[in-house]
N, C-alpha and C. Protein backbone atom coordinates (compact mmCIF):
# COMPACT_ATOMS: atom_id res chain seq x y z
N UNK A 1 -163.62 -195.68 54.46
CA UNK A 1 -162.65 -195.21 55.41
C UNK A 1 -161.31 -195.03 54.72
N UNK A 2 -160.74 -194.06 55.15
CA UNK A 2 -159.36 -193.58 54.49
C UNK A 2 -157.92 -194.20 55.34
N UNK A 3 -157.34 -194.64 54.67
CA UNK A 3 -156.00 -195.15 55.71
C UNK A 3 -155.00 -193.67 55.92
N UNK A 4 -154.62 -193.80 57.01
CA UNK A 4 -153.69 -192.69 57.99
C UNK A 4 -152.14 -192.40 56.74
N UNK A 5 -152.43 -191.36 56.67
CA UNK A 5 -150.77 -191.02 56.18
C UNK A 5 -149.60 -192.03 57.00
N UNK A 6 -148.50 -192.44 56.27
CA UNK A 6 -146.92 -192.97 57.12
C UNK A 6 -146.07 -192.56 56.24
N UNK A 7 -145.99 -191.02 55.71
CA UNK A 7 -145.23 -190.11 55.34
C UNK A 7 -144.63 -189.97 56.86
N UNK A 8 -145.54 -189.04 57.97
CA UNK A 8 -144.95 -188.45 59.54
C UNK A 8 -143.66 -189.68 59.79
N UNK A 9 -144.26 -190.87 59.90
CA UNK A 9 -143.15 -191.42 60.89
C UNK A 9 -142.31 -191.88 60.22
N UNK A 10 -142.23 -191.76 59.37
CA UNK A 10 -140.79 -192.26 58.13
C UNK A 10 -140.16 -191.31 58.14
N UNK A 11 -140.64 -189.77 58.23
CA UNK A 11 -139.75 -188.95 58.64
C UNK A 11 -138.90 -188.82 60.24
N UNK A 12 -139.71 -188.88 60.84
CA UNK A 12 -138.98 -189.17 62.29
C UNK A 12 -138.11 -189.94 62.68
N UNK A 13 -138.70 -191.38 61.86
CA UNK A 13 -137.35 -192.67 61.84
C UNK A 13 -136.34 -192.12 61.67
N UNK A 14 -136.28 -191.01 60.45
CA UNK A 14 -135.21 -190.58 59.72
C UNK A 14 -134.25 -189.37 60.02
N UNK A 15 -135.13 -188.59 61.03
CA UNK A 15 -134.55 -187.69 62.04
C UNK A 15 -133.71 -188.51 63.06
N UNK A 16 -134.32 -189.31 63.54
CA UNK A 16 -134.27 -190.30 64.82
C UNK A 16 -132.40 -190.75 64.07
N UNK A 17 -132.23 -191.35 62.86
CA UNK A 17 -131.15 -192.06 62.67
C UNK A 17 -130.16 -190.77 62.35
N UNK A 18 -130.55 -190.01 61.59
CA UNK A 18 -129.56 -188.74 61.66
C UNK A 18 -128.97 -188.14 62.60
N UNK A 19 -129.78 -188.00 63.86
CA UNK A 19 -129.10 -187.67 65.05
C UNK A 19 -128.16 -188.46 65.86
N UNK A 20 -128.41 -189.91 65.59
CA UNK A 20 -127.66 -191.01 66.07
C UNK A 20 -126.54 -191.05 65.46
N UNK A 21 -126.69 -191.14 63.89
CA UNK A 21 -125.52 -190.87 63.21
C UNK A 21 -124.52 -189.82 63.53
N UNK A 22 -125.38 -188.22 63.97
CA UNK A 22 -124.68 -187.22 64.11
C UNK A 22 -123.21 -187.51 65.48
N UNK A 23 -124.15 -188.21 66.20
CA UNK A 23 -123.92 -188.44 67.64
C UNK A 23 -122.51 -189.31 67.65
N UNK A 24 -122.75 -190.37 66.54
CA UNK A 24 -121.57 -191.12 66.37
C UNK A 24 -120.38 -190.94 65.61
N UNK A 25 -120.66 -189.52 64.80
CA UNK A 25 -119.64 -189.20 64.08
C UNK A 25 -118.93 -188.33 65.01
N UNK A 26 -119.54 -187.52 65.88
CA UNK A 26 -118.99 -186.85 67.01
C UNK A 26 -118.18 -187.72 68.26
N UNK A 27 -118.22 -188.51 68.57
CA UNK A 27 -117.71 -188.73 69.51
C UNK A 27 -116.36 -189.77 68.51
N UNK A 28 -116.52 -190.22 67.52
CA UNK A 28 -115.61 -190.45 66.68
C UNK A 28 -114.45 -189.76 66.32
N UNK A 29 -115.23 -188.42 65.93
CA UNK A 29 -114.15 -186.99 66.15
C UNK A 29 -113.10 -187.24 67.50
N UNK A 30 -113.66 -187.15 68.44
CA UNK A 30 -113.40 -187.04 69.66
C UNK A 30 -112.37 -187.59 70.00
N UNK A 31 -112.46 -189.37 69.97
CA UNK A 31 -111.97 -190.38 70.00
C UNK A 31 -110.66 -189.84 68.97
N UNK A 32 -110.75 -189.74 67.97
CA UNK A 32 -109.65 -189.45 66.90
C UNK A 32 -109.17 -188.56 67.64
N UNK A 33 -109.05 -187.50 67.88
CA UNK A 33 -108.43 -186.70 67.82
C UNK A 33 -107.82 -186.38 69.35
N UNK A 34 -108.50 -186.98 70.06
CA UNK A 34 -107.67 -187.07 71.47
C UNK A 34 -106.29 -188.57 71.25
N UNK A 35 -106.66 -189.10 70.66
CA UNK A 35 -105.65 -190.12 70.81
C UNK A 35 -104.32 -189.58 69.78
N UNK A 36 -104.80 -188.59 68.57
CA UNK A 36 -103.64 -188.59 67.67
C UNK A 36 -102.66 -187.19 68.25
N UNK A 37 -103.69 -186.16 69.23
CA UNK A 37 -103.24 -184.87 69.63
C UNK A 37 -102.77 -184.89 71.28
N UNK A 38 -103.90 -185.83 71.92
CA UNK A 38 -103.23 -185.91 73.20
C UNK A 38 -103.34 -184.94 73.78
N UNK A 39 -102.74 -184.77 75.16
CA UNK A 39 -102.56 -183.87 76.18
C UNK A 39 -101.37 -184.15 77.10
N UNK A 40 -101.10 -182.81 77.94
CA UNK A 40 -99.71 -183.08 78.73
C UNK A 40 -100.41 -184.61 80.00
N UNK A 41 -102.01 -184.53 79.97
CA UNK A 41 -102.42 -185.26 81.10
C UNK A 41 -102.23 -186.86 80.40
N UNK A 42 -101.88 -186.94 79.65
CA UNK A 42 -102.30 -188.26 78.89
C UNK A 42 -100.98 -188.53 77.93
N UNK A 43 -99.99 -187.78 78.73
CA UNK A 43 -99.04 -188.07 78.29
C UNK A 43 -98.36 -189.04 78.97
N UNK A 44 -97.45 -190.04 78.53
CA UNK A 44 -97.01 -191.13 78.95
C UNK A 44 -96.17 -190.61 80.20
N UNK A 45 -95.05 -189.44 80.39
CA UNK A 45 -94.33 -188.96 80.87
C UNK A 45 -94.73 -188.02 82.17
N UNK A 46 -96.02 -188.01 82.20
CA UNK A 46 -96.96 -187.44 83.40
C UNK A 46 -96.26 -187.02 84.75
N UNK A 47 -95.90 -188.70 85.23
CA UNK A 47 -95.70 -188.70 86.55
C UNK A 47 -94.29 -187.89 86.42
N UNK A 48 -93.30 -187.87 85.85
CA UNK A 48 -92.11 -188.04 85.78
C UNK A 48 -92.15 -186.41 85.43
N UNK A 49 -93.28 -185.48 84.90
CA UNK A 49 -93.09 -184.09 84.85
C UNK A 49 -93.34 -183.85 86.27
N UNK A 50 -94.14 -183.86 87.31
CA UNK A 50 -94.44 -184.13 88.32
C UNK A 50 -93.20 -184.10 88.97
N UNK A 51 -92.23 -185.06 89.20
CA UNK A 51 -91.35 -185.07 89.83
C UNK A 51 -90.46 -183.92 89.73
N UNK A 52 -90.50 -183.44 88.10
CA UNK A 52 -89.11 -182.50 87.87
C UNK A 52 -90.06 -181.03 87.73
N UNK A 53 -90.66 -181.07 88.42
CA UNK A 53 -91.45 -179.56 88.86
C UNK A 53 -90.69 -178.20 89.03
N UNK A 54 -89.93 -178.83 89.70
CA UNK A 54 -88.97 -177.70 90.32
C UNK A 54 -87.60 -177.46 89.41
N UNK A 55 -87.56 -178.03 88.40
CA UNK A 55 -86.70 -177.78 87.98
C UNK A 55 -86.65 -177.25 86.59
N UNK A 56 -85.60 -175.99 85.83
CA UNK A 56 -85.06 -175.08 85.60
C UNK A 56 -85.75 -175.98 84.14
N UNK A 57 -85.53 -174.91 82.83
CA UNK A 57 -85.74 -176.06 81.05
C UNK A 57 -84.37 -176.93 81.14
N UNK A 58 -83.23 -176.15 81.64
CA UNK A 58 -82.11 -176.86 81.21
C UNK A 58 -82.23 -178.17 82.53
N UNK A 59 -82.97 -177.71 83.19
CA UNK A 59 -82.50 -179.34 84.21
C UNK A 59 -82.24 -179.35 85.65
N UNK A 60 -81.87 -177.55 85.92
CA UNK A 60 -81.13 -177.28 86.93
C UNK A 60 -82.36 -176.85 88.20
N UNK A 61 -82.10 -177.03 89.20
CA UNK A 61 -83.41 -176.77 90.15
C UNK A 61 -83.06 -175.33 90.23
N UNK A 62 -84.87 -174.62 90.08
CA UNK A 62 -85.28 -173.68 90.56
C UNK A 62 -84.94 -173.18 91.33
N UNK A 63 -83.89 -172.18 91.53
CA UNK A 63 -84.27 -171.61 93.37
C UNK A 63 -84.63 -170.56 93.24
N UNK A 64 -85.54 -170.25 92.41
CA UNK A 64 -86.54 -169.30 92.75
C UNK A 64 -87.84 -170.01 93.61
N UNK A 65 -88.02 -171.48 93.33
CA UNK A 65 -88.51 -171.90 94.57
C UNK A 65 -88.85 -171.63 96.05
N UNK A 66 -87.19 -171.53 96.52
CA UNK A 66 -87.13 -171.14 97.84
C UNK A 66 -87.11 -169.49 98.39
N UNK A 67 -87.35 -168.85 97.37
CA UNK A 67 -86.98 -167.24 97.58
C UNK A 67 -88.31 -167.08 98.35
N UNK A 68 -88.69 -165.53 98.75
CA UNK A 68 -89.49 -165.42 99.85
C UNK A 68 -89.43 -163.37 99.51
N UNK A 69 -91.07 -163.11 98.98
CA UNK A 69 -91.02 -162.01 98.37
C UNK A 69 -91.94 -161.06 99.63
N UNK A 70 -91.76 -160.04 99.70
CA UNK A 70 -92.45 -159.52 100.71
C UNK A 70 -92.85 -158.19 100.32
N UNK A 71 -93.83 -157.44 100.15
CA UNK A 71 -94.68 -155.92 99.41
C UNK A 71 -94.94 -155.26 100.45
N UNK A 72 -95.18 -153.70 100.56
CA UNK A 72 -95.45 -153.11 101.09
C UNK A 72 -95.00 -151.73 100.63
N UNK A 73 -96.27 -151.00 101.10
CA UNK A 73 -96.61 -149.64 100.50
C UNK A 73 -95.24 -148.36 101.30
N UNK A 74 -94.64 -148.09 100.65
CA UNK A 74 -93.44 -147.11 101.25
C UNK A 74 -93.79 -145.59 100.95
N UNK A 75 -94.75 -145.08 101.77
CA UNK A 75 -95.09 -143.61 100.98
C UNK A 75 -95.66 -143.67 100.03
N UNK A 76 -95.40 -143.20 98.62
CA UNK A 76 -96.23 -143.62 97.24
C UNK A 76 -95.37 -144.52 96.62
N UNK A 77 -94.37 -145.51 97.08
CA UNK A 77 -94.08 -146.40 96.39
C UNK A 77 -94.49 -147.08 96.62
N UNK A 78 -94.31 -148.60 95.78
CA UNK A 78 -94.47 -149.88 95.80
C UNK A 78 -92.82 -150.52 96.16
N UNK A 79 -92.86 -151.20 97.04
CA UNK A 79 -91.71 -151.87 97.73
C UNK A 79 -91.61 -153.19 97.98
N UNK A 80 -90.48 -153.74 97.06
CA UNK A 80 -90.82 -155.30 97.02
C UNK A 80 -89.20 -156.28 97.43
N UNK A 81 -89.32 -156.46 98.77
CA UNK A 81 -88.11 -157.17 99.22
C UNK A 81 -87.72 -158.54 98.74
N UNK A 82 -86.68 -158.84 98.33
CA UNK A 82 -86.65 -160.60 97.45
C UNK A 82 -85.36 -160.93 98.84
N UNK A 83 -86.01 -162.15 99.23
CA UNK A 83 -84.79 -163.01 100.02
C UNK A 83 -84.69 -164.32 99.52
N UNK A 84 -83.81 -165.04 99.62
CA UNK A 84 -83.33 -166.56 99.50
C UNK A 84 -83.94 -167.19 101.33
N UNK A 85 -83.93 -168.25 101.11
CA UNK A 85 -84.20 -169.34 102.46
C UNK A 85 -83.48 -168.63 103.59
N UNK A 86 -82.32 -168.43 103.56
CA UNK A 86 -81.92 -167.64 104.79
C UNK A 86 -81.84 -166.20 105.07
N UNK A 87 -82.64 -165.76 104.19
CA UNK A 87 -82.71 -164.40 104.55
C UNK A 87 -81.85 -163.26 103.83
N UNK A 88 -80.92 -163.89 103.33
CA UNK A 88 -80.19 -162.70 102.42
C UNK A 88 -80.75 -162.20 101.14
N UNK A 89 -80.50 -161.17 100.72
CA UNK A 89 -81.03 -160.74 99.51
C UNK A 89 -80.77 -161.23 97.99
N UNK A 90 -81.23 -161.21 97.33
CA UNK A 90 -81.64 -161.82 96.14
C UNK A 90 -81.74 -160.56 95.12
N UNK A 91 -80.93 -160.37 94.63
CA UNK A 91 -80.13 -158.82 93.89
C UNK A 91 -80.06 -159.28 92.52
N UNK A 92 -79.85 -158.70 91.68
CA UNK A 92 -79.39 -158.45 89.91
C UNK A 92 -80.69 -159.02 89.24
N UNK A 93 -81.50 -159.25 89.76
CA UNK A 93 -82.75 -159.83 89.05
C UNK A 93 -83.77 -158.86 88.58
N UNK A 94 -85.10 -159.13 87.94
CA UNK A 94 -85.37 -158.52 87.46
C UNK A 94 -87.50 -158.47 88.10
N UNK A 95 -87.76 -157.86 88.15
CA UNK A 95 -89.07 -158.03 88.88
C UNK A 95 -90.45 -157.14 88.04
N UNK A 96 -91.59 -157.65 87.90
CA UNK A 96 -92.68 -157.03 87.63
C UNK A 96 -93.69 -157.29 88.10
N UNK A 97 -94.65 -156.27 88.55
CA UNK A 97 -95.96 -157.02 88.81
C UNK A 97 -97.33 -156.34 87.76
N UNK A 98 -97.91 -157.82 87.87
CA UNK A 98 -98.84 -157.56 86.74
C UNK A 98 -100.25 -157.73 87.34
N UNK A 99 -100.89 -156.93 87.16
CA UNK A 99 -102.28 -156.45 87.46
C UNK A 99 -103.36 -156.62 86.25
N UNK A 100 -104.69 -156.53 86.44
CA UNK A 100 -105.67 -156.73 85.42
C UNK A 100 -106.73 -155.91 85.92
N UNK A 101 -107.00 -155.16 84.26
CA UNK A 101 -108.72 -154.19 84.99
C UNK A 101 -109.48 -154.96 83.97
N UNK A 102 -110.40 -155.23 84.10
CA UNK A 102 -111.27 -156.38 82.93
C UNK A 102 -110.45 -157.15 82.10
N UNK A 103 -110.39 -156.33 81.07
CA UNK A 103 -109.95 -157.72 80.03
C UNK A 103 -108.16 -157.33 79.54
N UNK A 104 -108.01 -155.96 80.35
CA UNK A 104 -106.95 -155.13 80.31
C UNK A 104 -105.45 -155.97 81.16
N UNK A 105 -104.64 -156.12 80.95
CA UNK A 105 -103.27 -156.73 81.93
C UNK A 105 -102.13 -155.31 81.55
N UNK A 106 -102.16 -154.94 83.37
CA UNK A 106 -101.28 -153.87 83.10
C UNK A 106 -99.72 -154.53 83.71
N UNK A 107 -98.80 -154.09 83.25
CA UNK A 107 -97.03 -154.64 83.59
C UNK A 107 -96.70 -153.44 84.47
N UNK A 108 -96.38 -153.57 85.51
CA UNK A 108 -95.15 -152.78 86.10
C UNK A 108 -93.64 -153.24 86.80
N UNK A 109 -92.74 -152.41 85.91
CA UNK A 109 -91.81 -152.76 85.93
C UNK A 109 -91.02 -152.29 87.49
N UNK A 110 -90.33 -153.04 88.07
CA UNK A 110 -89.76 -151.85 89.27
C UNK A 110 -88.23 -151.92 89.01
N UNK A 111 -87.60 -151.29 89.84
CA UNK A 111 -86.49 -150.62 89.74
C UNK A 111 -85.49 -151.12 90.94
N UNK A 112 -84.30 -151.84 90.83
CA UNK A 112 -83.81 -152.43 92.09
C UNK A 112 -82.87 -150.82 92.83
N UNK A 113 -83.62 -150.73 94.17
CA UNK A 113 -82.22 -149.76 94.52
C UNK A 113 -81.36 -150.27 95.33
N UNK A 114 -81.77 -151.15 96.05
CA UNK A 114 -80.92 -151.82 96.91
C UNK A 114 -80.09 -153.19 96.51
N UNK A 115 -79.39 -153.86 96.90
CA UNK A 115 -79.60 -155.52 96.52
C UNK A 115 -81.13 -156.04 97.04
N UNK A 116 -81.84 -157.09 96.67
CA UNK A 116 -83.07 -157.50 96.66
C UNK A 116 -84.22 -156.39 97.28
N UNK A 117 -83.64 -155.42 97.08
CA UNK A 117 -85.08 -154.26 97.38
C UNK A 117 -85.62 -153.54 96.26
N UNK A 118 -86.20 -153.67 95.73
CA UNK A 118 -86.83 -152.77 94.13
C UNK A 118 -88.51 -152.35 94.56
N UNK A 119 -88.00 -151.06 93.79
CA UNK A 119 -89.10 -150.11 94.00
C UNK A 119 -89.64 -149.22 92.94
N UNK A 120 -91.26 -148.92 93.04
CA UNK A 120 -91.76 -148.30 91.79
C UNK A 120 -92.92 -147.42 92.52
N UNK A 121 -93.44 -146.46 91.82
CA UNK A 121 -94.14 -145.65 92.10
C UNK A 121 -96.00 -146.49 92.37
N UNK A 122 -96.39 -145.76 93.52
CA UNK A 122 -97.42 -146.32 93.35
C UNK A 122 -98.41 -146.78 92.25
N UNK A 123 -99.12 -147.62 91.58
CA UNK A 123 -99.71 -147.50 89.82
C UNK A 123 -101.33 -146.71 89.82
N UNK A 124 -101.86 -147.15 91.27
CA UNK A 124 -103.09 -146.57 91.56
C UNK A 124 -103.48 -145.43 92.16
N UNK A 125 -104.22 -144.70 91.54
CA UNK A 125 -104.32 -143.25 92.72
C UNK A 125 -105.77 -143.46 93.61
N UNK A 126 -105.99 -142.37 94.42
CA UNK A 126 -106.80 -143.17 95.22
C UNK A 126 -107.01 -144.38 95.79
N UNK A 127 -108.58 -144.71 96.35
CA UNK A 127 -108.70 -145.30 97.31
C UNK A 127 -109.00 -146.89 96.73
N UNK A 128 -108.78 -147.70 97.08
CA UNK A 128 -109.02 -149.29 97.31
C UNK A 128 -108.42 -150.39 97.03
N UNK A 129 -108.68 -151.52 96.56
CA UNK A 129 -108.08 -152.72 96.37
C UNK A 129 -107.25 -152.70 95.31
N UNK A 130 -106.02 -153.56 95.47
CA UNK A 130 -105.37 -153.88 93.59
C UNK A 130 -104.73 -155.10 94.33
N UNK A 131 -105.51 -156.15 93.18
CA UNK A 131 -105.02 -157.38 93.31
C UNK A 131 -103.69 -157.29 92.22
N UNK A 132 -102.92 -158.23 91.91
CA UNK A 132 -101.26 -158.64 91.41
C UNK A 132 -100.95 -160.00 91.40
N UNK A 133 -100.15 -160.19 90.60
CA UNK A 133 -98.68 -160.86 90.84
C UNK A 133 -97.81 -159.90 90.48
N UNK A 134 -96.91 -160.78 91.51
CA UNK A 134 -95.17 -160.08 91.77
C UNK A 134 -94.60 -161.50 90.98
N UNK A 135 -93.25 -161.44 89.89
CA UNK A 135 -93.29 -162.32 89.16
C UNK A 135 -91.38 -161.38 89.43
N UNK A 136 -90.22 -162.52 89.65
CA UNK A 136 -89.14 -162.04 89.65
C UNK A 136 -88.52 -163.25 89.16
N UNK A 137 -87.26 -162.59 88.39
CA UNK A 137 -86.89 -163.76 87.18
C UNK A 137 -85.12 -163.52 87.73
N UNK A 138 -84.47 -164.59 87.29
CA UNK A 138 -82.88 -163.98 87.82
C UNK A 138 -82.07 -165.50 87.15
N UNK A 139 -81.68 -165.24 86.06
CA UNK A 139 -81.36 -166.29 84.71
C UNK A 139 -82.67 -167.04 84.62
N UNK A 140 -82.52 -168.55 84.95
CA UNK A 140 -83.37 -169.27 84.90
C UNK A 140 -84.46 -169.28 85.72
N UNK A 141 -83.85 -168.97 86.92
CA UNK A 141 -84.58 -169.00 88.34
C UNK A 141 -85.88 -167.95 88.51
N UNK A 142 -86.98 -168.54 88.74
CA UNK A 142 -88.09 -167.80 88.50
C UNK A 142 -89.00 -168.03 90.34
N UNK A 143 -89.40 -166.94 90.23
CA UNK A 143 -90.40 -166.58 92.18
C UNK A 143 -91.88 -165.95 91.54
N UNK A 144 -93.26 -166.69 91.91
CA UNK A 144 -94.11 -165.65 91.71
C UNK A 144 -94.66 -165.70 93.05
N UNK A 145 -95.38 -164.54 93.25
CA UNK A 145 -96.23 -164.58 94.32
C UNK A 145 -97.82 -164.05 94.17
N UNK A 146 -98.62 -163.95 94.54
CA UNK A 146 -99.90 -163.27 94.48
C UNK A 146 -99.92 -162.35 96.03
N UNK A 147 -100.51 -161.00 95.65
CA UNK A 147 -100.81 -160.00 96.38
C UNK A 147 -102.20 -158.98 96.19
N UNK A 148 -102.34 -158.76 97.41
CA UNK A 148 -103.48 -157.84 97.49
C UNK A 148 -103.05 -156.88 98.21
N UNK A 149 -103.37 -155.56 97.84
CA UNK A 149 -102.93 -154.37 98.14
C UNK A 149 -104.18 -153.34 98.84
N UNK A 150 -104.73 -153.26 99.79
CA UNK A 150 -105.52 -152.21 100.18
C UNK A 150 -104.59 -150.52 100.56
N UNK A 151 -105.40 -149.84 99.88
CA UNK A 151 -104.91 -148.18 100.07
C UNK A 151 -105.64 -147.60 100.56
């Protein structure tokens, strides 16, 4: 009688520890490199970005916060009203909305004619949907909104 090969399972042992090994050098990686690179979530200062949400790089609160943007189709323009909390207009600023066709991001710039009224030519011809942001900047003070446009 012939004794059984134990070439097979000396190899497998040896697969078996390579993958374990692999396994532990990876999550080693992991471990390293989240603790030396971090994240804004795992940053000590978390809560405390949280709080200052609203406020400006230099410090100063947002009031683009409280602004209040409103779209609508004017003939073949695009018409985009900017107000503050009470209703007055929101003028000298600067406004774009940005659209996407696949992997494409198109900018349109508009044109203020009024105080807080700026206007641009329609971007789409024909018929259907165009999703956006409306994104208006005025020094620090920043407003976005999201819009959907049916034609």
């Amino acid at each position: 009688m012939q004794k059984p090969s134990t070439k097979f399972p000396c190899r497998w042992r040896l697969a078996i520890v390579l993958m374990f090994a692999t396994f532990l050098l990876g999550m080693g990686t992991t471990v390293f490199i989240s603790i030396e690179r971090g994240s804004s979530v795992t940053d000590p200062d978390y809560y405390q970005h949280g709080l200052d949400y609203a406020k400006s790089k230099t410090g100063a609160y947002n009031a683009g916060m409280d602004w209040v943007m409103s779209a609508s189709l004017a003939g073949r323009d695009l018409q985009v009203r900017v107000q503050d909390e009470k209703g007055t207009p929101v003028g000298g600023g600067k406004l774009l909305f940005q659209t996407r066709h696949g992997n494409e991001k198109e900018v349109l710039p508009l044109s203020e004619t009024a105080p807080g009224v700026f206007v641009a030519p329609w971007p789409v011809t024909g018929q259907g949907e165009l999703r956006g942001e409306l994104l208006f900047t005025k020094g620090e003070s920043v407003a976005s909104q999201k819009v959907v446009f049916f034609n």
